[in-house]
Structures are given as C-alpha cells and as structure tokens.
C-alpha atoms as a PDB file:
ATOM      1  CA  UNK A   1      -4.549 -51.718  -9.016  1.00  0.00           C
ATOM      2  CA  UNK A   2      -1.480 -50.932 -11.051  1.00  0.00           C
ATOM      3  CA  UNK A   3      -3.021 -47.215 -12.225  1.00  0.00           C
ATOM      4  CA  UNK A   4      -4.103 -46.885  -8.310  1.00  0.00           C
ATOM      5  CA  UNK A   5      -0.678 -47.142  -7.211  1.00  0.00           C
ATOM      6  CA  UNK A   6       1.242 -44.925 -10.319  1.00  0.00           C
ATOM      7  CA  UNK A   7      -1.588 -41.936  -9.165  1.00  0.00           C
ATOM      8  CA  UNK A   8      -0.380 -42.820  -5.800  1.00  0.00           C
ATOM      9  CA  UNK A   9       3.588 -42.649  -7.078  1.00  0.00           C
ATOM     10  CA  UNK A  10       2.500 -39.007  -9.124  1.00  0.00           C
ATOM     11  CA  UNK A  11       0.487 -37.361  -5.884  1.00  0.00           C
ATOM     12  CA  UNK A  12       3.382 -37.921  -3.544  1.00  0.00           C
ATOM     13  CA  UNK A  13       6.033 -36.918  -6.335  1.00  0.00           C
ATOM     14  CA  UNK A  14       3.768 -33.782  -6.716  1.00  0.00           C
ATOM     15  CA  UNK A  15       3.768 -33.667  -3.201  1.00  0.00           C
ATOM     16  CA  UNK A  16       8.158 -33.814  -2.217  1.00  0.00           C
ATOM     17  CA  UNK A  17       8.107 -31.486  -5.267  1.00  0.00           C
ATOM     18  CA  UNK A  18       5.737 -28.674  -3.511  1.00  0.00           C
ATOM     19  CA  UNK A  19       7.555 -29.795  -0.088  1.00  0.00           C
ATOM     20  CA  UNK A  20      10.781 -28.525  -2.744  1.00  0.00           C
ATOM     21  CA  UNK A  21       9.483 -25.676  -3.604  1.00  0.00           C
ATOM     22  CA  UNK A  22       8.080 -24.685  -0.297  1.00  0.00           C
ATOM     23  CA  UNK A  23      11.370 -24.568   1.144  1.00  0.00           C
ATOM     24  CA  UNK A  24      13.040 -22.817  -1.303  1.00  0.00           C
ATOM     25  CA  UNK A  25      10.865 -20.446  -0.836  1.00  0.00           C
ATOM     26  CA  UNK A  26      11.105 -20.011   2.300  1.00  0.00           C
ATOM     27  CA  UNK A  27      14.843 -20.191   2.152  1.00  0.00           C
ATOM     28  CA  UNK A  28      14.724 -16.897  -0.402  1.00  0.00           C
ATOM     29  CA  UNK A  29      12.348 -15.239   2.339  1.00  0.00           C
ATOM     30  CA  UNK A  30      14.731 -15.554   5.077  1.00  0.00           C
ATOM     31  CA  UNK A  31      17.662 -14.306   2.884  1.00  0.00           C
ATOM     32  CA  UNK A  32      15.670 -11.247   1.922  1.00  0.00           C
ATOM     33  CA  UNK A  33      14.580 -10.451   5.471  1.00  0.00           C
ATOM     34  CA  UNK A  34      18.213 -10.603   6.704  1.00  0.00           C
ATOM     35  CA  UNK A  35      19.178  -8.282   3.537  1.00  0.00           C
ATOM     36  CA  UNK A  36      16.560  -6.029   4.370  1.00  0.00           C
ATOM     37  CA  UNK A  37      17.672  -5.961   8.137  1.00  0.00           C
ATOM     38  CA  UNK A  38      21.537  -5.109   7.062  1.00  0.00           C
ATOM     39  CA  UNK A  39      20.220  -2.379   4.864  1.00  0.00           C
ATOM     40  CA  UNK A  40      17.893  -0.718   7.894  1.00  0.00           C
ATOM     41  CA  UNK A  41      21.219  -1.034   9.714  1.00  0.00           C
ATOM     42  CA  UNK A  42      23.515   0.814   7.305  1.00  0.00           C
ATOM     43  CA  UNK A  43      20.735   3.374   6.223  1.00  0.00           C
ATOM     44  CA  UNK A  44      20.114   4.088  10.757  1.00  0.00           C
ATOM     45  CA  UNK A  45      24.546   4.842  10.518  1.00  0.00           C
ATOM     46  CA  UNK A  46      23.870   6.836   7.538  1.00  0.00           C
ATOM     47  CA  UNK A  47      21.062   9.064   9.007  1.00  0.00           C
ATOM     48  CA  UNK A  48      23.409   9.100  12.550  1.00  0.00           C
ATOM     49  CA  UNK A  49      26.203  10.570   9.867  1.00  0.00           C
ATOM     50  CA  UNK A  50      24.224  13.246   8.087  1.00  0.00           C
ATOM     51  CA  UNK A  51      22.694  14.196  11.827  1.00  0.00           C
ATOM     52  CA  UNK A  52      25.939  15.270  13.119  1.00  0.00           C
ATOM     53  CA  UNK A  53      27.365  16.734   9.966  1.00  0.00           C
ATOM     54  CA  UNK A  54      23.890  18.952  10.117  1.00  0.00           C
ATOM     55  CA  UNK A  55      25.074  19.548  13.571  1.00  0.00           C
ATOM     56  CA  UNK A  56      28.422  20.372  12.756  1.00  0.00           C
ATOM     57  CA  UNK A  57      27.398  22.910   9.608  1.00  0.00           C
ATOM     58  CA  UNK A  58      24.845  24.685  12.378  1.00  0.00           C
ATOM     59  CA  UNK A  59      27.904  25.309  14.495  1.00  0.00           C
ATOM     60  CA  UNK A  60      30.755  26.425  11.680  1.00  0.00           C
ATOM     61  CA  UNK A  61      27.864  28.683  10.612  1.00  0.00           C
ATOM     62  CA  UNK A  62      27.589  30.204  14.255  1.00  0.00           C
ATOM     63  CA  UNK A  63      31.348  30.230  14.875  1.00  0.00           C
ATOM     64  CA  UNK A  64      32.307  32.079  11.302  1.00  0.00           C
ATOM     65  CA  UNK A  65      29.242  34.512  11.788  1.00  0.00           C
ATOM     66  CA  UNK A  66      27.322  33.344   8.533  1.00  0.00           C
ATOM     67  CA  UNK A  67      23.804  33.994  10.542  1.00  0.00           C
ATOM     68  CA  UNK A  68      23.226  37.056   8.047  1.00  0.00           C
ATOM     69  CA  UNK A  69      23.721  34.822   4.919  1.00  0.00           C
ATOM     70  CA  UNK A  70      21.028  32.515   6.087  1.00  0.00           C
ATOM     71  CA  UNK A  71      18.135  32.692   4.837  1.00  0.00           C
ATOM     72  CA  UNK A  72      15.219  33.383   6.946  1.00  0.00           C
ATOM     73  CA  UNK A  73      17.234  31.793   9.431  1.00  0.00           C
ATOM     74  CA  UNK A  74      16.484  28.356   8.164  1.00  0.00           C
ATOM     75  CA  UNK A  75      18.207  25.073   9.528  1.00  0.00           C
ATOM     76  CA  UNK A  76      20.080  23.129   7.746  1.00  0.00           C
ATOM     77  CA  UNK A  77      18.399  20.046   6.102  1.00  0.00           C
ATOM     78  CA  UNK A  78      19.680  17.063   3.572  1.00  0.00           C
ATOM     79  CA  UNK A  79      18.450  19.295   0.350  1.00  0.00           C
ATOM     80  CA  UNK A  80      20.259  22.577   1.522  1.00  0.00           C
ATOM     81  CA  UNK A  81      23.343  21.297   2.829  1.00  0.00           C
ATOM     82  CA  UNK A  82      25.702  21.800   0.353  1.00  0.00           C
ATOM     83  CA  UNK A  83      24.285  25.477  -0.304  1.00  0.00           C
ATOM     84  CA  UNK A  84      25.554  26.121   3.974  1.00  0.00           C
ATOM     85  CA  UNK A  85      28.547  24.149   3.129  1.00  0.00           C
ATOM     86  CA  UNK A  86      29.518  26.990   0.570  1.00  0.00           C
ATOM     87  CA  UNK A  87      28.914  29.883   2.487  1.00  0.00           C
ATOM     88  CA  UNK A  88      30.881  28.550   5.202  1.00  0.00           C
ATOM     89  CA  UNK A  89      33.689  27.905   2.395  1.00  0.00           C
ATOM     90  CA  UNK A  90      32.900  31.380   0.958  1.00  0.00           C
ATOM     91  CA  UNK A  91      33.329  32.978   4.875  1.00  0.00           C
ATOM     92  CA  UNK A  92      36.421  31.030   5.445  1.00  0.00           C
ATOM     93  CA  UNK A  93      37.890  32.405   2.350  1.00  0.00           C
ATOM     94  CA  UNK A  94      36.833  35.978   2.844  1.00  0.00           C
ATOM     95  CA  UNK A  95      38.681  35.278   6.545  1.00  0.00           C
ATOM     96  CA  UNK A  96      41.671  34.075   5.412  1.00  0.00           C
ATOM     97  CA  UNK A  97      42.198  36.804   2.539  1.00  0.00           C
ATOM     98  CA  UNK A  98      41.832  39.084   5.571  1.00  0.00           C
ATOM     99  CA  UNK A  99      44.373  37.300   7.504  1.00  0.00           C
ATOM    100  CA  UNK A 100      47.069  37.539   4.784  1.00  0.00           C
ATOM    101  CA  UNK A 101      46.736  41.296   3.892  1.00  0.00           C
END
C-alpha cells in the first residue's frame, strides 16, 4: 500500500507538472500571436506609406516632364524607386539652374 500511494503522489506530480507546462505554453502562444498581429499591423501602414510615396513619385515625374527619362515607360515599384527619385532630383536641378540664369 505505501508504494501504491507514492506512484499515486509521482503520477499526479507528473501530472500539475504537464498541467505547468501546458500553460506556459500556451501562455508563449498567445504572446506570439499578438506579436505577430502588431507586426501585420505595422508592415499593412508600411505598405499604405510606400503606396502613396509610389503615387506621389508617378506624379512629380508627370509634373517635371521626366516621361522621356523613363524607361520603357515603366511604373515605379519598391526596387526602382530611388532610381525615379533621382531623376526627379536631377530635373529639379536642371530647372532651377534654368531659373537662376
């Protein structure tokens, strides 16, 4: 009777100890999910962001009459943004040496 009831102690000591673990576990799941949601959040902003600067470049590129330094007429995308963003610097320069002669 007395090794009946120390297995008996062990399984339920095994048992609050995988009841422990379980909810640890758990707890590390639920942390992760809400990191994961905050970082979907800020990457949807950062997508809004580069959207409307694409915008923005399309229309600076219209308004300083860049159209013949495009090439092939392409749009502007993530990996060719900074090459528009120095023409439109280049232009912008090559107006405002004109405007001071």
């Amino acid at each position: 009777k007395e090794e009946e009831s120390r297995y008996a102690r062990e399984s339920g000591d095994d048992a609050d100890q995988y009841e422990q673990i379980l909810k640890e576990l758990n707890d590390k799941i639920k942390s992760s999910q809400s990191q994961i949601e905050k970082y979907e959040q800020k990457y949807d902003d950062s997508r809004r962001t580069l959207d409307g600067l694409k915008d923005e470049i399309k229309t600076m590129l219209v308004r300083l009459d860049c159209k013949n330094d495009m090439p092939g007429g392409s749009s502007v995308t993530d990996a060719n943004m900074l090459h528009f963003l120095g023409l439109i610097e280049q232009r912008t320069n090559e107006i405002l040496s004109m405007y001071h002669k």
